[in-house]
N, C-alpha and C. Protein backbone atom coordinates (compact mmCIF):
# COMPACT_ATOMS: atom_id res chain seq x y z
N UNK A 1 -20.18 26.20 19.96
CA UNK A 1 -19.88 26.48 18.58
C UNK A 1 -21.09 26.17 17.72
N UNK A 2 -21.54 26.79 16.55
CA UNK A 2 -22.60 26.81 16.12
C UNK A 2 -22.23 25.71 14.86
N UNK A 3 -23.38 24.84 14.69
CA UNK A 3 -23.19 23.72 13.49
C UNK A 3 -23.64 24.42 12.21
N UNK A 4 -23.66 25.99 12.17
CA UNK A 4 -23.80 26.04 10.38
C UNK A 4 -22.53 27.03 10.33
N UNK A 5 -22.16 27.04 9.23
CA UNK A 5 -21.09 27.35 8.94
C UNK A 5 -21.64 28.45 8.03
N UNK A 6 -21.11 30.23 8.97
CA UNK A 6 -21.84 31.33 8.10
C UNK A 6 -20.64 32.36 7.14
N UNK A 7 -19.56 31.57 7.30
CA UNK A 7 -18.54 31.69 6.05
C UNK A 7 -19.37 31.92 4.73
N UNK A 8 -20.30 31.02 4.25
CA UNK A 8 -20.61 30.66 3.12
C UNK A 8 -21.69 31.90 2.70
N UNK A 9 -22.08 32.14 3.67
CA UNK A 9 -23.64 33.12 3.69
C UNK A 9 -23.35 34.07 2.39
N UNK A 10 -23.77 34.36 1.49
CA UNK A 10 -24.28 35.33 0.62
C UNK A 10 -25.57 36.08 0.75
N UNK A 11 -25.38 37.76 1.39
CA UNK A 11 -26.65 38.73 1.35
C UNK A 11 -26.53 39.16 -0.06
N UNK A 12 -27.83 38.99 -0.12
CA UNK A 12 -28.86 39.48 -1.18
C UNK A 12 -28.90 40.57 -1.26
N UNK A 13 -28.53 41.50 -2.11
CA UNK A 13 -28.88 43.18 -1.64
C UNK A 13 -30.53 43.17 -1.61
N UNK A 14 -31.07 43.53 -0.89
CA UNK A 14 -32.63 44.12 -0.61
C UNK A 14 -33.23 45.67 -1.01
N UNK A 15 -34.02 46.20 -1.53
CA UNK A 15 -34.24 47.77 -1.90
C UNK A 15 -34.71 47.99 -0.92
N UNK A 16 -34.58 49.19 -1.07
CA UNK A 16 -34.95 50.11 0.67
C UNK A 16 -36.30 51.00 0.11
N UNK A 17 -37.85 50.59 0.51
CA UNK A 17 -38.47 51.19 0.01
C UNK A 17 -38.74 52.76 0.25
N UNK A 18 -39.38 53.68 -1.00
CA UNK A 18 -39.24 55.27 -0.94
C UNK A 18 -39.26 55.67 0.44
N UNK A 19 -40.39 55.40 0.69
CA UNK A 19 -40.89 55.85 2.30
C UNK A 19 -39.84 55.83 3.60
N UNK A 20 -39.11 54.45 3.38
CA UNK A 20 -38.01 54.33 4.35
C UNK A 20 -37.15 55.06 4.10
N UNK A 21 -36.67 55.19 2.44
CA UNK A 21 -35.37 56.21 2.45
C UNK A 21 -35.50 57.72 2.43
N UNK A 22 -36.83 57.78 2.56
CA UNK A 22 -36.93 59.26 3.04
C UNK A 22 -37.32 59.27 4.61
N UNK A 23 -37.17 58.78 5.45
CA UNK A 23 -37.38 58.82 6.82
C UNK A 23 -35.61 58.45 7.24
N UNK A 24 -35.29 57.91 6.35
CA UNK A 24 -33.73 57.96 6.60
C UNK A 24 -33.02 58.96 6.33
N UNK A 25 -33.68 59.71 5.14
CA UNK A 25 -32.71 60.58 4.55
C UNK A 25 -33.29 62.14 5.97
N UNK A 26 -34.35 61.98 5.96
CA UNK A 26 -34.96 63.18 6.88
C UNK A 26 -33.87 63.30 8.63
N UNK A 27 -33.08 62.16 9.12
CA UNK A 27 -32.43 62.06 9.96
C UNK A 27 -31.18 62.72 9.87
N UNK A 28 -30.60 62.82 8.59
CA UNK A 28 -29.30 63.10 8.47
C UNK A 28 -29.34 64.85 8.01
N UNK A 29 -28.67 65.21 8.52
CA UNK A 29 -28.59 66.88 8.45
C UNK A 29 -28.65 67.37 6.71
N UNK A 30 -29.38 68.94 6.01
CA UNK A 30 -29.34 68.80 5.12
C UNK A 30 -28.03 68.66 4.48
N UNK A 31 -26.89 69.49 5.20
CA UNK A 31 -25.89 69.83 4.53
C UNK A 31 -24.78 68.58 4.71
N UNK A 32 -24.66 67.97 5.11
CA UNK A 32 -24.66 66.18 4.94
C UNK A 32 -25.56 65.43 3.36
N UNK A 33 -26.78 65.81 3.13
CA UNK A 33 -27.02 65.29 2.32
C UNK A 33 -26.43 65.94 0.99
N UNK A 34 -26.27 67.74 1.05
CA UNK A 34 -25.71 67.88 -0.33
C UNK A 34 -24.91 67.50 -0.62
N UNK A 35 -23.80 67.12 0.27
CA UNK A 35 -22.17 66.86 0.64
C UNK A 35 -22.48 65.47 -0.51
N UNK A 36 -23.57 64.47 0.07
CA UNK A 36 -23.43 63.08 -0.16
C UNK A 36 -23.46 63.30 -2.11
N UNK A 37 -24.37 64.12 -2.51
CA UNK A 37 -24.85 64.51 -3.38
C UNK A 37 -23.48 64.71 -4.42
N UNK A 38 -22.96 66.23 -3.87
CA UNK A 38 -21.64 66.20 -4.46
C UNK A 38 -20.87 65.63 -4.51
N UNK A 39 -20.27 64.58 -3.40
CA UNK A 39 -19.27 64.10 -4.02
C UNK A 39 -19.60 62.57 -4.57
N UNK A 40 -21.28 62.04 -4.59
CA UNK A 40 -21.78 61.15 -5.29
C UNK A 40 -21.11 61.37 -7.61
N UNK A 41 -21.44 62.81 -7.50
CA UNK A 41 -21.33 63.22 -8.91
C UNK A 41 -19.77 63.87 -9.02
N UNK A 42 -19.27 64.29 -8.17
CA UNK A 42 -17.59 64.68 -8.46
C UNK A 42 -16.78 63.28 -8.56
N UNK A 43 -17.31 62.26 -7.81
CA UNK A 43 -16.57 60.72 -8.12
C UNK A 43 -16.94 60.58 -9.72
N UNK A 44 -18.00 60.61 -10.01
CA UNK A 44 -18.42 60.30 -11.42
C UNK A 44 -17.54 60.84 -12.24
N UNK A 45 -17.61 62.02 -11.71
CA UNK A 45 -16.64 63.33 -13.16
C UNK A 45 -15.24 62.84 -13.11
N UNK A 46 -14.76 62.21 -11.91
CA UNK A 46 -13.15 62.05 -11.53
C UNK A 46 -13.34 60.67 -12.95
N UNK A 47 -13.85 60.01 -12.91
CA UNK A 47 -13.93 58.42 -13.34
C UNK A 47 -14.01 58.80 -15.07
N UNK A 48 -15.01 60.30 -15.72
CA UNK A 48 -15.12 60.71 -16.46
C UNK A 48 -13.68 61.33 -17.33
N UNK A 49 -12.73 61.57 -16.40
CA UNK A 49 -11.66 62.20 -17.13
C UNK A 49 -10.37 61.54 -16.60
N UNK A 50 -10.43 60.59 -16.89
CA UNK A 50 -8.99 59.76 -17.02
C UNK A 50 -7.90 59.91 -18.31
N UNK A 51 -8.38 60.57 -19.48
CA UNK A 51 -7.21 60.86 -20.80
C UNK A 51 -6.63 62.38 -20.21
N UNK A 52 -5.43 62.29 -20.27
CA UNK A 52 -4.04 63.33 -20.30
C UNK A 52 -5.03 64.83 -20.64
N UNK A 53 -5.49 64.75 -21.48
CA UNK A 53 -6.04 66.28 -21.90
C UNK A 53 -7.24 66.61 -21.33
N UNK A 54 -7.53 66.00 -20.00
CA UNK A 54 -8.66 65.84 -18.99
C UNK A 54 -8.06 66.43 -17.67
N UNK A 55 -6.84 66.39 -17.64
CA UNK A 55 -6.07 66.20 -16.24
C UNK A 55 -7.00 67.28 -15.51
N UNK A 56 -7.00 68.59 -15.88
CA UNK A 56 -7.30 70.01 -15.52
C UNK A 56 -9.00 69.94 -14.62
N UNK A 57 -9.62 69.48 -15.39
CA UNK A 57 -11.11 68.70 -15.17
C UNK A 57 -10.97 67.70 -14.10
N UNK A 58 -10.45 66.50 -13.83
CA UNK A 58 -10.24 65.29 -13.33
C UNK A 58 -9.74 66.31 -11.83
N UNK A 59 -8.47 67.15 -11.78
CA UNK A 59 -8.24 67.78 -10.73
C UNK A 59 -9.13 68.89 -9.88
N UNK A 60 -10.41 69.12 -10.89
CA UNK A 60 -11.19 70.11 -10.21
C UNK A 60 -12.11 69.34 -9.61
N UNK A 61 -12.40 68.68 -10.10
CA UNK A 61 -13.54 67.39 -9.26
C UNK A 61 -12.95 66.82 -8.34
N UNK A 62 -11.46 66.12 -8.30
CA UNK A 62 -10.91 65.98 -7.09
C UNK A 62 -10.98 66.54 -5.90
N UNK A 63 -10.95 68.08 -6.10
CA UNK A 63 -11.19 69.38 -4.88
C UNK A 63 -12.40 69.17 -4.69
N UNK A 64 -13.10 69.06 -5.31
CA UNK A 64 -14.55 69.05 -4.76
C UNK A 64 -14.80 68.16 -4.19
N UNK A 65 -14.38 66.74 -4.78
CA UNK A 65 -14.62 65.60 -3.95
C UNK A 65 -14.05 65.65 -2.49
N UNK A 66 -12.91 65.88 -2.38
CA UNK A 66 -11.83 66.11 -0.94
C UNK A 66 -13.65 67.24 0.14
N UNK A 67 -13.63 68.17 -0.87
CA UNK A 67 -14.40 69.38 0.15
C UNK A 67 -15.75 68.53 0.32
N UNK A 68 -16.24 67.76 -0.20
CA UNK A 68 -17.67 67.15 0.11
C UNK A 68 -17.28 65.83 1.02
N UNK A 69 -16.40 65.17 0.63
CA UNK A 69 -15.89 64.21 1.49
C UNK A 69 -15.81 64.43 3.38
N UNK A 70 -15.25 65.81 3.27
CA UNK A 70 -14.43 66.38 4.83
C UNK A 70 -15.96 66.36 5.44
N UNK A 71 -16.84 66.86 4.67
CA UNK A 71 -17.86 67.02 5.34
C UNK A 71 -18.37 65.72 5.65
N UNK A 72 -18.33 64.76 4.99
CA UNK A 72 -19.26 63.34 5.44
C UNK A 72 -18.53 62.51 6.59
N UNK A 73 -17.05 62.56 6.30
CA UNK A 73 -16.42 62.20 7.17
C UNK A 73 -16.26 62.88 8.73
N UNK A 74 -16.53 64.04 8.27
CA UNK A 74 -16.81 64.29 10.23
C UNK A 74 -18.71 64.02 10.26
N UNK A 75 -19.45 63.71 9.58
CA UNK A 75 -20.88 63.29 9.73
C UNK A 75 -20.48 61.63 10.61
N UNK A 76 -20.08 60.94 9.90
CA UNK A 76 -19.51 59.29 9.64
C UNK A 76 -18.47 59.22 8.44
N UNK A 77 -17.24 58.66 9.49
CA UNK A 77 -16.40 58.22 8.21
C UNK A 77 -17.28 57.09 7.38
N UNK A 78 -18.02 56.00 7.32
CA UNK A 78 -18.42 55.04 6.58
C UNK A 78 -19.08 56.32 5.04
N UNK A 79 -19.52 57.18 4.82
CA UNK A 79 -20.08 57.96 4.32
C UNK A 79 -18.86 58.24 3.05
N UNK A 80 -17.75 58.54 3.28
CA UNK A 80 -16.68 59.38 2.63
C UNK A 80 -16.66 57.90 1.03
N UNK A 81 -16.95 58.88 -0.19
CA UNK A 81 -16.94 58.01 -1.46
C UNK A 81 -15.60 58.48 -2.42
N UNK A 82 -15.45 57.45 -2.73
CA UNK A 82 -14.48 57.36 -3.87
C UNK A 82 -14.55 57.14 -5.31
N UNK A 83 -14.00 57.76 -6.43
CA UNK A 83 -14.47 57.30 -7.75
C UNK A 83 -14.89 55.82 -7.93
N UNK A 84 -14.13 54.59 -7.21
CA UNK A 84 -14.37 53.40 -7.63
C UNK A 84 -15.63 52.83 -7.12
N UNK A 85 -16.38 53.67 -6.47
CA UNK A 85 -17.39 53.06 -5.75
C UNK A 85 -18.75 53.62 -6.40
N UNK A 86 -18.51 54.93 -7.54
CA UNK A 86 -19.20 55.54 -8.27
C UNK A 86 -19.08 54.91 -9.69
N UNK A 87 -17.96 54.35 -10.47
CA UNK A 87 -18.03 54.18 -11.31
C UNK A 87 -18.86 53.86 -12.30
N UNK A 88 -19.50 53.90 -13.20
CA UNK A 88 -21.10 53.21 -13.65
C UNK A 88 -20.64 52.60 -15.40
């Protein structure tokens, strides 16, 4: 049994420098990346129209999100985003 106790551990988020995230991004298929793209900004728009006279809007970004989603999720489910994870 190990004497530190890594319950406590807090990671630091770290930046991923340009160079790396384009040698990362160059791995993943393009149409994977538009996917990530769209439904990066259809979460936004979903988060954008939460008042009643939005509904119409809020539901078209939903479809889009679902159709960009299907795609990341057969890439990697870890990939598939949700408005709350876009929110800003």
């Amino acid at each position: 049994m190990s004497r530190f106790n890594h319950a406590h551990l807090d990671l630091v988020p770290v930046p991923i420098p340009d160079a790396v995230a384009v040698l990362i991004g160059s791995q993943v298929p393009e149409h994977v990346l538009r996917a990530e793209v769209e439904a990066t900004n259809q979460a936004y728009n979903v988060s954008l129209c939460r008042k009643p006279e939005y509904a119409e809007a809020r539901e078209y970004a939903l479809g889009d999100l679902a159709r960009a989603n299907k795609t990341l999720a057969a890439y990697n489910p870890k990939l598939v985003v949700t408005p709350k994870q876009v929110a800003r």
